[in-house]
C-alpha atoms as a PDB file:
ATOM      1  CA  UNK A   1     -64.170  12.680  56.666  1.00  0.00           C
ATOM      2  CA  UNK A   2     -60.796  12.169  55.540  1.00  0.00           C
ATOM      3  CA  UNK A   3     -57.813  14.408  56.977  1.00  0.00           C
ATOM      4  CA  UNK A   4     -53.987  13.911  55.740  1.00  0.00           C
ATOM      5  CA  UNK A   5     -51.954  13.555  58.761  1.00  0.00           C
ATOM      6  CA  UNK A   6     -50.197  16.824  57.535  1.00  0.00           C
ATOM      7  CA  UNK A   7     -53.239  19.061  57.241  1.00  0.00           C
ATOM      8  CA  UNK A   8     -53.706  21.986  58.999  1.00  0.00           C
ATOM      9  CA  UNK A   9     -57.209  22.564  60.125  1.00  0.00           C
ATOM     10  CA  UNK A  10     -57.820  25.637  62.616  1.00  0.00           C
ATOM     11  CA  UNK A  11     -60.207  24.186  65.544  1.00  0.00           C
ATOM     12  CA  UNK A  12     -62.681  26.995  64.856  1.00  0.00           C
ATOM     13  CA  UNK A  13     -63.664  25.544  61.378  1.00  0.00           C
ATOM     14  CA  UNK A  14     -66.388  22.933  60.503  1.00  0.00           C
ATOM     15  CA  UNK A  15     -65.253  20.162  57.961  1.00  0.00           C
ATOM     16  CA  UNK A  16     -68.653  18.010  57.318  1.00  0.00           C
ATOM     17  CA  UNK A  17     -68.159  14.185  57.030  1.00  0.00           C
ATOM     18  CA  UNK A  18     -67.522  12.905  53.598  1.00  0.00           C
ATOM     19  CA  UNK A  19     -64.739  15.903  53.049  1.00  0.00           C
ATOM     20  CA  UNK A  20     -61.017  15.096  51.685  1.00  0.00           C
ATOM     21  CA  UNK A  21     -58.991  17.424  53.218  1.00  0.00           C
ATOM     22  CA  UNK A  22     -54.895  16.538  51.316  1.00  0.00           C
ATOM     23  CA  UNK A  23     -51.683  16.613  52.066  1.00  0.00           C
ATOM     24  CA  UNK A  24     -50.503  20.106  53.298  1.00  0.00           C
ATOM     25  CA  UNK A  25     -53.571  21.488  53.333  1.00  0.00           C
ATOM     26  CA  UNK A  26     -54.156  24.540  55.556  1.00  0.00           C
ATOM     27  CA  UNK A  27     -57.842  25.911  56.669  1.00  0.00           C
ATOM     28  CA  UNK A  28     -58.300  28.770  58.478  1.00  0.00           C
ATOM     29  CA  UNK A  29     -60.322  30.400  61.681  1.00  0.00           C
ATOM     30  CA  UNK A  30     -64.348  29.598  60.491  1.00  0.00           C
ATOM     31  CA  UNK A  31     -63.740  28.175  57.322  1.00  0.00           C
ATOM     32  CA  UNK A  32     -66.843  25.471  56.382  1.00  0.00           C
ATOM     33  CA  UNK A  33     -66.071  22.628  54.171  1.00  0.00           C
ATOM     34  CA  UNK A  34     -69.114  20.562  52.993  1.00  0.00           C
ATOM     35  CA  UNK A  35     -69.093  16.987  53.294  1.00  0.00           C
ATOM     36  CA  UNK A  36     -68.777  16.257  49.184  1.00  0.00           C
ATOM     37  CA  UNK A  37     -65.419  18.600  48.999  1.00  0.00           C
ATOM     38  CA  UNK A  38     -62.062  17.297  47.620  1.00  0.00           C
ATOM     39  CA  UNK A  39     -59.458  19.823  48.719  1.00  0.00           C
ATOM     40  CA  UNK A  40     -55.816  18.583  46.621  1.00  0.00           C
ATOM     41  CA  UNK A  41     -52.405  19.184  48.019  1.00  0.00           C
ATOM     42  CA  UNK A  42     -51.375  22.300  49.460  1.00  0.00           C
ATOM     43  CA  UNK A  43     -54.810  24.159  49.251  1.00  0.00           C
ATOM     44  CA  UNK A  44     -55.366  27.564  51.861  1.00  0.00           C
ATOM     45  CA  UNK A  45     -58.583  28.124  53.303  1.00  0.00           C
ATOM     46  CA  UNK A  46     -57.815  31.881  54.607  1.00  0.00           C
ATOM     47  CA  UNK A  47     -60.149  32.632  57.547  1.00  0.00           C
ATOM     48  CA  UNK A  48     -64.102  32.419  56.843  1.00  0.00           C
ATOM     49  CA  UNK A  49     -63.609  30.807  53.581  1.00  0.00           C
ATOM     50  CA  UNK A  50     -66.897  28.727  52.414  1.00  0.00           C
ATOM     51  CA  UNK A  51     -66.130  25.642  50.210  1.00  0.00           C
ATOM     52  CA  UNK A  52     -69.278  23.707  49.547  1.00  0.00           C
ATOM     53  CA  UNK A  53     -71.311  21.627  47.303  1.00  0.00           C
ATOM     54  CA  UNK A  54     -69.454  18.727  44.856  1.00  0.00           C
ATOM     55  CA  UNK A  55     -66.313  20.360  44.658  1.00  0.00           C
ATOM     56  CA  UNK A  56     -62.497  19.998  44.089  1.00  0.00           C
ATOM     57  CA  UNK A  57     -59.964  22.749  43.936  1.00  0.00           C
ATOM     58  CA  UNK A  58     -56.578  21.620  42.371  1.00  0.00           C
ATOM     59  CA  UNK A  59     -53.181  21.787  44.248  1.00  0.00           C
ATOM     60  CA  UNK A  60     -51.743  24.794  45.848  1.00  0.00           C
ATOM     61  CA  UNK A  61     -55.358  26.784  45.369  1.00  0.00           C
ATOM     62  CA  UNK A  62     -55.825  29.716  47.719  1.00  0.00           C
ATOM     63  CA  UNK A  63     -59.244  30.987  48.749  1.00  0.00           C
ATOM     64  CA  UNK A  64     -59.551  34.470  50.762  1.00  0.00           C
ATOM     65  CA  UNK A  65     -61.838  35.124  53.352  1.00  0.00           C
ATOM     66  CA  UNK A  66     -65.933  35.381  52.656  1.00  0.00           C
ATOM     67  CA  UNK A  67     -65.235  33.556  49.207  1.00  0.00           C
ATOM     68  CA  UNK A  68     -68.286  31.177  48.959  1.00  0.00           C
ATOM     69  CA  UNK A  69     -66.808  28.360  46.542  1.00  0.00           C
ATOM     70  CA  UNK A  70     -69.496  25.798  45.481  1.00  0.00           C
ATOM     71  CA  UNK A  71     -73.079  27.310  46.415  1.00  0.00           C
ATOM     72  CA  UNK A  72     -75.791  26.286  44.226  1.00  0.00           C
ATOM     73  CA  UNK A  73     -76.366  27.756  40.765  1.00  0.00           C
ATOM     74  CA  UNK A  74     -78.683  30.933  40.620  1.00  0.00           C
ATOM     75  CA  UNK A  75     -80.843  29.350  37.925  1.00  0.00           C
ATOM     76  CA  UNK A  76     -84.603  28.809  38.441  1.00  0.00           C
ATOM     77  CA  UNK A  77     -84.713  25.817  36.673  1.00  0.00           C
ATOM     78  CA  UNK A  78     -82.061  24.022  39.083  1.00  0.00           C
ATOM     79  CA  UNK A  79     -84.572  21.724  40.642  1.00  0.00           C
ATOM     80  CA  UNK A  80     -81.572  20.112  43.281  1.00  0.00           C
ATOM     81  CA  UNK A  81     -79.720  17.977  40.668  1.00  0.00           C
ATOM     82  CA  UNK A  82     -76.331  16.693  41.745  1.00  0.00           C
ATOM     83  CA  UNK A  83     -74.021  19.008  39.293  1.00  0.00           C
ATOM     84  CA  UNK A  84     -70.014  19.929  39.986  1.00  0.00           C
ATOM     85  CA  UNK A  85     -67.546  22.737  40.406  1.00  0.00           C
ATOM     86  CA  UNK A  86     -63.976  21.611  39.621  1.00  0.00           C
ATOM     87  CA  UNK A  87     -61.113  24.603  40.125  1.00  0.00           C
ATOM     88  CA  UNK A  88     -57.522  23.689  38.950  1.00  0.00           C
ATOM     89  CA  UNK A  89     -53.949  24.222  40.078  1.00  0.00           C
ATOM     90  CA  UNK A  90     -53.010  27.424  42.045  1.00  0.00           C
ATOM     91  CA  UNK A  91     -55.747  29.300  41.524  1.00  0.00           C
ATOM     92  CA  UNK A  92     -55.947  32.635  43.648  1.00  0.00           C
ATOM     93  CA  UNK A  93     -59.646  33.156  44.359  1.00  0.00           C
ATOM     94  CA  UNK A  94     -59.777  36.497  46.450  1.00  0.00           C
ATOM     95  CA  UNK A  95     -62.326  37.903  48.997  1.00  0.00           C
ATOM     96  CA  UNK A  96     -65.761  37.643  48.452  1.00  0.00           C
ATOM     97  CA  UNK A  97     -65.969  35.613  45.117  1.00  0.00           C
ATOM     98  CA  UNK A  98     -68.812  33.601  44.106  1.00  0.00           C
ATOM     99  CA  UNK A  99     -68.200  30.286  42.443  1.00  0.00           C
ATOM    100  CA  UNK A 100     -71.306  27.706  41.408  1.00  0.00           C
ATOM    101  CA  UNK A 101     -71.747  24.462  40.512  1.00  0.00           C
ATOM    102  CA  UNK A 102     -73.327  23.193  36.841  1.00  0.00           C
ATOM    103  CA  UNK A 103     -76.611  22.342  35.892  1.00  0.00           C
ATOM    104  CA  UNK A 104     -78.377  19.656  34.431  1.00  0.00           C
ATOM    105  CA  UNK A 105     -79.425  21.294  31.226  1.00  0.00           C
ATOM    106  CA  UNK A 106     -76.027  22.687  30.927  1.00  0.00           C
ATOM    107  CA  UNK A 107     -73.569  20.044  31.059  1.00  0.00           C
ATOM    108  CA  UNK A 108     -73.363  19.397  35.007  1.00  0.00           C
ATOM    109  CA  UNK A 109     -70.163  20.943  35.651  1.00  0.00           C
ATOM    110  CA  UNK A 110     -68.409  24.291  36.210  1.00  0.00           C
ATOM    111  CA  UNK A 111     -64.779  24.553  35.211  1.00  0.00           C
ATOM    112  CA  UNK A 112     -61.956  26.885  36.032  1.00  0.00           C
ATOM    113  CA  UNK A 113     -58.517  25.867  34.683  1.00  0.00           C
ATOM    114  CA  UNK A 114     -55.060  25.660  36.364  1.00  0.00           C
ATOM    115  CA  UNK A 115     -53.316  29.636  37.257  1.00  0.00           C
ATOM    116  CA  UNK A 116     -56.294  31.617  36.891  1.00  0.00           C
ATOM    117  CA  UNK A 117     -56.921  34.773  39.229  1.00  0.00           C
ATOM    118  CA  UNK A 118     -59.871  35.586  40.340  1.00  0.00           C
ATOM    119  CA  UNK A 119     -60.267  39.056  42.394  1.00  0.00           C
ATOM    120  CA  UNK A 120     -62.176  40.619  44.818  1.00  0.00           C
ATOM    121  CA  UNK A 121     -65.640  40.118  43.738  1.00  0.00           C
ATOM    122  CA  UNK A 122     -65.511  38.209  40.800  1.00  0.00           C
ATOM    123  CA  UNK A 123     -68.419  35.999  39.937  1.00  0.00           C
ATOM    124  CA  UNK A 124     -68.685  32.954  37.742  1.00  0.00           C
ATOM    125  CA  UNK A 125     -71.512  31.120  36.761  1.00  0.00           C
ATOM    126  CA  UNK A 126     -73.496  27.838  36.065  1.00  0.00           C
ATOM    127  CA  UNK A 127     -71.928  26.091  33.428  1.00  0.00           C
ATOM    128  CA  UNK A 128     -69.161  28.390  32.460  1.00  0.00           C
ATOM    129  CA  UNK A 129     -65.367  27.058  31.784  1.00  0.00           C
ATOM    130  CA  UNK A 130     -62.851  29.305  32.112  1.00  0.00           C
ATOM    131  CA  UNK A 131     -59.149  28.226  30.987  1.00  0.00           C
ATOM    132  CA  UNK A 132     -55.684  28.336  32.106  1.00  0.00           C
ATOM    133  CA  UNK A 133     -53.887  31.435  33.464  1.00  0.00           C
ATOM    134  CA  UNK A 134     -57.508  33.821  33.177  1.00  0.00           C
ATOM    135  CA  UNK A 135     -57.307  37.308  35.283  1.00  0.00           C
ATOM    136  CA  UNK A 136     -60.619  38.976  35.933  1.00  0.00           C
ATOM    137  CA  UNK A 137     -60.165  41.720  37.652  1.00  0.00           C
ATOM    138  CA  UNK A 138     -62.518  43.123  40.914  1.00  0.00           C
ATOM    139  CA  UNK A 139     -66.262  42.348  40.742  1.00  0.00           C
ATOM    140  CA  UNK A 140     -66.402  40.945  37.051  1.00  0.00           C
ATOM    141  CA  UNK A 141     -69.744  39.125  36.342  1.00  0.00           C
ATOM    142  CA  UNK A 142     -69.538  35.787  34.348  1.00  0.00           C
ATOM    143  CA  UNK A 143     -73.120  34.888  33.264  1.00  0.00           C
ATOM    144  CA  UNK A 144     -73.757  30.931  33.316  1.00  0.00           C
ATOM    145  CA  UNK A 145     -72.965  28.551  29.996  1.00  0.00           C
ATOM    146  CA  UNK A 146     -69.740  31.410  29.388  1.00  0.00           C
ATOM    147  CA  UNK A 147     -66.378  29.871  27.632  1.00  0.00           C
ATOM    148  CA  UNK A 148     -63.882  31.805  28.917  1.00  0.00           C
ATOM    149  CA  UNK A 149     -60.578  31.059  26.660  1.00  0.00           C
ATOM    150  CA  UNK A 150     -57.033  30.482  28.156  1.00  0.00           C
ATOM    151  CA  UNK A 151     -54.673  33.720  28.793  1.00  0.00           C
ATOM    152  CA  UNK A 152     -57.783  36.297  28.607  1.00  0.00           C
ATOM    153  CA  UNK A 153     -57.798  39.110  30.425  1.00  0.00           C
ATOM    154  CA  UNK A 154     -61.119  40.673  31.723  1.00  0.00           C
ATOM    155  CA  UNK A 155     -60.917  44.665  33.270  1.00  0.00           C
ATOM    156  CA  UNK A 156     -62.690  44.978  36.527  1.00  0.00           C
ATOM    157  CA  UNK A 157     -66.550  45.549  36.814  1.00  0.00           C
ATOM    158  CA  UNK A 158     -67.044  44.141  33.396  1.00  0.00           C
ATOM    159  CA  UNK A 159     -70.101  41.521  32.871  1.00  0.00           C
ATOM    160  CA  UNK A 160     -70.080  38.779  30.393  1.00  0.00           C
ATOM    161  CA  UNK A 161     -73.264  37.637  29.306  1.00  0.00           C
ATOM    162  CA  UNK A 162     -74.385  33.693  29.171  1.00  0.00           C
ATOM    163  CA  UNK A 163     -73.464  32.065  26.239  1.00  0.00           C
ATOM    164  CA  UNK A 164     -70.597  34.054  25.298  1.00  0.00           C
ATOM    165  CA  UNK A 165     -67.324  32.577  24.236  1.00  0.00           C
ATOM    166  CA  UNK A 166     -63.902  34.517  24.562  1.00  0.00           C
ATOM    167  CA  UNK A 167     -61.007  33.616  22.502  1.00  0.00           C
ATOM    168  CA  UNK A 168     -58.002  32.750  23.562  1.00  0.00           C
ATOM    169  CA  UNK A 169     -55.588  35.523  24.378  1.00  0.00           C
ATOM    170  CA  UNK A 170     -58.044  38.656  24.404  1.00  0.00           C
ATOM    171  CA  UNK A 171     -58.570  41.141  26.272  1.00  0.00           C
ATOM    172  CA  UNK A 172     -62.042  43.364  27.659  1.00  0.00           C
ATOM    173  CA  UNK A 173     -61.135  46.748  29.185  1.00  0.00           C
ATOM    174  CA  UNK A 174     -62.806  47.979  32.685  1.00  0.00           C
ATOM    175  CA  UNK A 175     -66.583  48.383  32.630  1.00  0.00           C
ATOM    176  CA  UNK A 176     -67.627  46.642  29.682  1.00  0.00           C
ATOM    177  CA  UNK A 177     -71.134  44.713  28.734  1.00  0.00           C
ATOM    178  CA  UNK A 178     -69.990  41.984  26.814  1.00  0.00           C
ATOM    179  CA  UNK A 179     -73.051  40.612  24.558  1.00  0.00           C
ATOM    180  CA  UNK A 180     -71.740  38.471  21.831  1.00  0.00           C
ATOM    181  CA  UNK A 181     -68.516  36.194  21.266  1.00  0.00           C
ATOM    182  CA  UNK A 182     -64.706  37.696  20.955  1.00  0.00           C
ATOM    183  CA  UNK A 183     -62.242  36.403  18.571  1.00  0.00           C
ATOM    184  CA  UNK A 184     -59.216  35.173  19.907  1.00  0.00           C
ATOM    185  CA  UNK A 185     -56.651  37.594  20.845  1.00  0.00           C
ATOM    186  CA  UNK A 186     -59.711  40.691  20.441  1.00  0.00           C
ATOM    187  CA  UNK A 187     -59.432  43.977  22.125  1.00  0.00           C
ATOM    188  CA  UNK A 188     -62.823  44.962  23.704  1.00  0.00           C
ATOM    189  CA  UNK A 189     -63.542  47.950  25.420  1.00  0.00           C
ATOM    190  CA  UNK A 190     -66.480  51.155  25.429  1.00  0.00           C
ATOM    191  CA  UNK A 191     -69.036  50.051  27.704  1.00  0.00           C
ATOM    192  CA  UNK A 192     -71.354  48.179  25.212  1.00  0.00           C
ATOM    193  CA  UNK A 193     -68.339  46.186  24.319  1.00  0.00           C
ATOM    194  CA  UNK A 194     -67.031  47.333  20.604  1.00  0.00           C
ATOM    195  CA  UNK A 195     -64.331  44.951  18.880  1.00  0.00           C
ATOM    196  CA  UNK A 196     -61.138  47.725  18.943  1.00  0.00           C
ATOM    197  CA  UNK A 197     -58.589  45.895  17.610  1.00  0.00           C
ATOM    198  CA  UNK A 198     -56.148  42.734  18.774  1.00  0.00           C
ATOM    199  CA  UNK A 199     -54.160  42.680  22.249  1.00  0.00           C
ATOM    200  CA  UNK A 200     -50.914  43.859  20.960  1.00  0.00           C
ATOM    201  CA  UNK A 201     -49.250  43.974  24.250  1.00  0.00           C
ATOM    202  CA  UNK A 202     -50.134  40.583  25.828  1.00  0.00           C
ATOM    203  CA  UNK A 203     -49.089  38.876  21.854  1.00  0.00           C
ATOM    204  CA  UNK A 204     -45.445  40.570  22.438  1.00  0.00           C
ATOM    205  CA  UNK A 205     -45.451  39.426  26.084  1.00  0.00           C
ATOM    206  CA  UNK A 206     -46.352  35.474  25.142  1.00  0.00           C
ATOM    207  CA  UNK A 207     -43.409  35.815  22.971  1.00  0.00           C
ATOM    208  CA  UNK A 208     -45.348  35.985  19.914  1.00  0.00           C
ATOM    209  CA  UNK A 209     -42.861  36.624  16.809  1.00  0.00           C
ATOM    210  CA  UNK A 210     -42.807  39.665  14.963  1.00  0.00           C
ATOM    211  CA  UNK A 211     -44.160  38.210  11.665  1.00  0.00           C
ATOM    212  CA  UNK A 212     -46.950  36.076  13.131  1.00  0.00           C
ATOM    213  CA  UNK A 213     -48.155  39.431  14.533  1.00  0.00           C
ATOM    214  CA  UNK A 214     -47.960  40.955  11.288  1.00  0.00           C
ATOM    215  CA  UNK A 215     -50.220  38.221  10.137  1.00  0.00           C
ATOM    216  CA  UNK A 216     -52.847  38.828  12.354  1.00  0.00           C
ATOM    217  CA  UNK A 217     -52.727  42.379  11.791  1.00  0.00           C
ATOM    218  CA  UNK A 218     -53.280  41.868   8.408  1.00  0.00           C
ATOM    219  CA  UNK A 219     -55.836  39.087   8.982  1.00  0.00           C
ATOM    220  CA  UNK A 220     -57.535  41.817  11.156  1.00  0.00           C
ATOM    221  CA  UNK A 221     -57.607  44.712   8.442  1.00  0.00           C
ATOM    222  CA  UNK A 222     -59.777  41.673   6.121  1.00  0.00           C
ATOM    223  CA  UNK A 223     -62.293  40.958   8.615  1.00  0.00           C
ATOM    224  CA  UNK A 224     -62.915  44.688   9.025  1.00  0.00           C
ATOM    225  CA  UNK A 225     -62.822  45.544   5.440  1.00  0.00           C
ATOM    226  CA  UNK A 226     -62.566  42.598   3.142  1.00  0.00           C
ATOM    227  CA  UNK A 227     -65.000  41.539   0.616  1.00  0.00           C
ATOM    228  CA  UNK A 228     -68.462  39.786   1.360  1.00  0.00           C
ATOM    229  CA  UNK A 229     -69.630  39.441   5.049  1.00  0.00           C
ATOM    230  CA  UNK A 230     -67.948  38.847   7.998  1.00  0.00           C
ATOM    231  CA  UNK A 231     -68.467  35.376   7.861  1.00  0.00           C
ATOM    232  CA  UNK A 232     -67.436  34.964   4.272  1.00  0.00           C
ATOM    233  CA  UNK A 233     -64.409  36.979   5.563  1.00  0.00           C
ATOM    234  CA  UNK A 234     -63.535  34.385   8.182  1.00  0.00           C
ATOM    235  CA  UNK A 235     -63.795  31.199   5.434  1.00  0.00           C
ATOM    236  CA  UNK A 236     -61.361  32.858   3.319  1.00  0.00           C
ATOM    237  CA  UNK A 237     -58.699  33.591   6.171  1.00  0.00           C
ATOM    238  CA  UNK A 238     -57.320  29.972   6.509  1.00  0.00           C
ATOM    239  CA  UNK A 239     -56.482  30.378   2.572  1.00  0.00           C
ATOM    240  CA  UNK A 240     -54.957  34.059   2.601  1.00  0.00           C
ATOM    241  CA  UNK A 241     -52.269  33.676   5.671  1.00  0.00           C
ATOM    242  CA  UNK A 242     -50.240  30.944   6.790  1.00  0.00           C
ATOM    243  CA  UNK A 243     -50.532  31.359  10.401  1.00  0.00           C
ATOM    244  CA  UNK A 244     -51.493  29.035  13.451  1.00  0.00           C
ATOM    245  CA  UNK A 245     -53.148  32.334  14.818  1.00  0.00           C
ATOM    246  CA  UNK A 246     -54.773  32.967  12.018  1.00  0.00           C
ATOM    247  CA  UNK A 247     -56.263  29.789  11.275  1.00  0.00           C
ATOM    248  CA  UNK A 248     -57.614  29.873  15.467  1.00  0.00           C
ATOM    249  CA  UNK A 249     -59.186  32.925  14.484  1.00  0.00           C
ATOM    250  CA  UNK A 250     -60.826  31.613  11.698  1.00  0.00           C
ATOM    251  CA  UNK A 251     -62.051  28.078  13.181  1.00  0.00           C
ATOM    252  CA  UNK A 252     -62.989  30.067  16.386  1.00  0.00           C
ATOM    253  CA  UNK A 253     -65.769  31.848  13.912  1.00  0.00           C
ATOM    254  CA  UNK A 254     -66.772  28.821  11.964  1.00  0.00           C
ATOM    255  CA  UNK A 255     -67.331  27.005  15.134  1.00  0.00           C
ATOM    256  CA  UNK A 256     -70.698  26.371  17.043  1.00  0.00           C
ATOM    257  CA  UNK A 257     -72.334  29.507  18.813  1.00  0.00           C
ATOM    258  CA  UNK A 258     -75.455  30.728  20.586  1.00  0.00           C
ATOM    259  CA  UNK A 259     -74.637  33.961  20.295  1.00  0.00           C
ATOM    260  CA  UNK A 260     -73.236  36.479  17.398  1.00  0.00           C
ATOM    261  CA  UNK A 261     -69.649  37.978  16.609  1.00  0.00           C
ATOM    262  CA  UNK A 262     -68.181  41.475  17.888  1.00  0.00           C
ATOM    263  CA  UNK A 263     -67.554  42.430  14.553  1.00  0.00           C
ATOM    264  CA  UNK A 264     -63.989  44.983  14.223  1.00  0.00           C
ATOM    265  CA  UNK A 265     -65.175  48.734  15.317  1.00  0.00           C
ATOM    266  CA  UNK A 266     -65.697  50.741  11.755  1.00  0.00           C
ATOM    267  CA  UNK A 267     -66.340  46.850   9.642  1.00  0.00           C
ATOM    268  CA  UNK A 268     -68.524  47.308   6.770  1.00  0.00           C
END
């Protein structure tokens, strides 16, 4: 066990040998932290917080109470392997969310990036990465193997399911199934998860200029109704616009996937 001189540890909780507690850390009444935890600078344990398993949360992190950070995966074929969770910089993981560690089969490690919140409820699975500056609102389900793009946005009691991939900078309205991958910058909502269009409002609040947004519109309008499938619609976007978000649109479709495409609501 290793405890900065500067931590704060409440005399109620149980740190396990092995542990790195840092610098201006601060755990709370009950907390347990397992004996293969790496807590960075500045991190809050709030009262009954459970950190456990081969884990590091970044600097500044703050866990709520009953947040169980680290468990093992809920996979059937984790046989006990030695896999990771590894949670960035001021993170904000509230009460009662459920964080696991990798598996073999699926890479070993679980990522969340740096500024993401993560409410009441939330779970994320296995395997899943999840990038910078991600909300998910209360009791959203990410499935194990997700990819959860930077700056999305995901309504409360919405589930993802495994193997999905989310674009950067979309967004899934309040209790929706999500089944197959979302472009970046999508608009998802209706419970069975319909592509309805691009996230307008968080493009104008990233600063997005007025023409670029233009461009996507239009870029939008061809995958919905251009010529050939949607697929053949994606391979000729690159060519048709001159856009950096257009062309992340595009190589976000041409790239790798285990699952299908929301295709735009009304496509042919």
């Amino acid at each position: 066990m290793a405890i900065h001189g500067t931590a704060v540890v409440h005399p109620t909780a149980v740190i396990d040998d092995g542990a790195e507690i840092g610098p201006d850390c601060h755990i709370g009444p009950f907390c347990v932290v397992g004996s293969e935890v790496t807590l960075r600078r500045g991190v809050t344990l709030k009262s009954h917080a459970v950190v456990t398993g081969w884990t590091e949360l970044g600097e500044e992190t703050t866990i709520w109470p009953f947040a169980c950070v680290g468990e093992v995966p809920q996979d059937l074929k984790f046989k006990g392997e030695r896999t990771r969770l590894i949670v960035g910089a001021r993170c904000r993981i509230r009460e009662g969310a459920t964080l696991n560690t990798g598996t073999e089969g699926g890479g070993g490690i679980t990522r969340v990036g740096d500024d993401c919140l993560l409410m009441t409820g939330v779970h994320i699975g296995h395997d899943a990465s999840v990038g910078d500056r991600v909300v998910m609102a209360n009791q959203v389900a990410i499935a194990g193997h997700c990819h959860i793009g930077d700056d999305v946005v995901i309504g409360g009691l919405s589930g993802i399911h495994q193997f999905v991939r989310i674009g950067r900078g979309a967004i899934i309205g309040a209790v929706t199934m999500v089944t197959n991958d979302v472009i970046p910058y999508g608009l998802v909502q209706a419970p069975r998860g319909e592509l309805d269009g691009l996230n307008l409002v968080g493009l104008k609040r990233r600063g997005v200029s007025r023409a670029e947004i233009t461009q996507l519109r239009a870029a939008y309008q061809m995958l919905a109704q251009g010529e050939g499938n949607f697929h053949d619609r994606a391979g000729r976007l690159a060519d048709d616009f001159d856009s950096a978000h257009v062309r992340e649109i595009a190589d976000f479709i041409r790239a790798a996937s285990d699952r299908s495409f929301l295709t735009p609501k009304g496509a042919k």
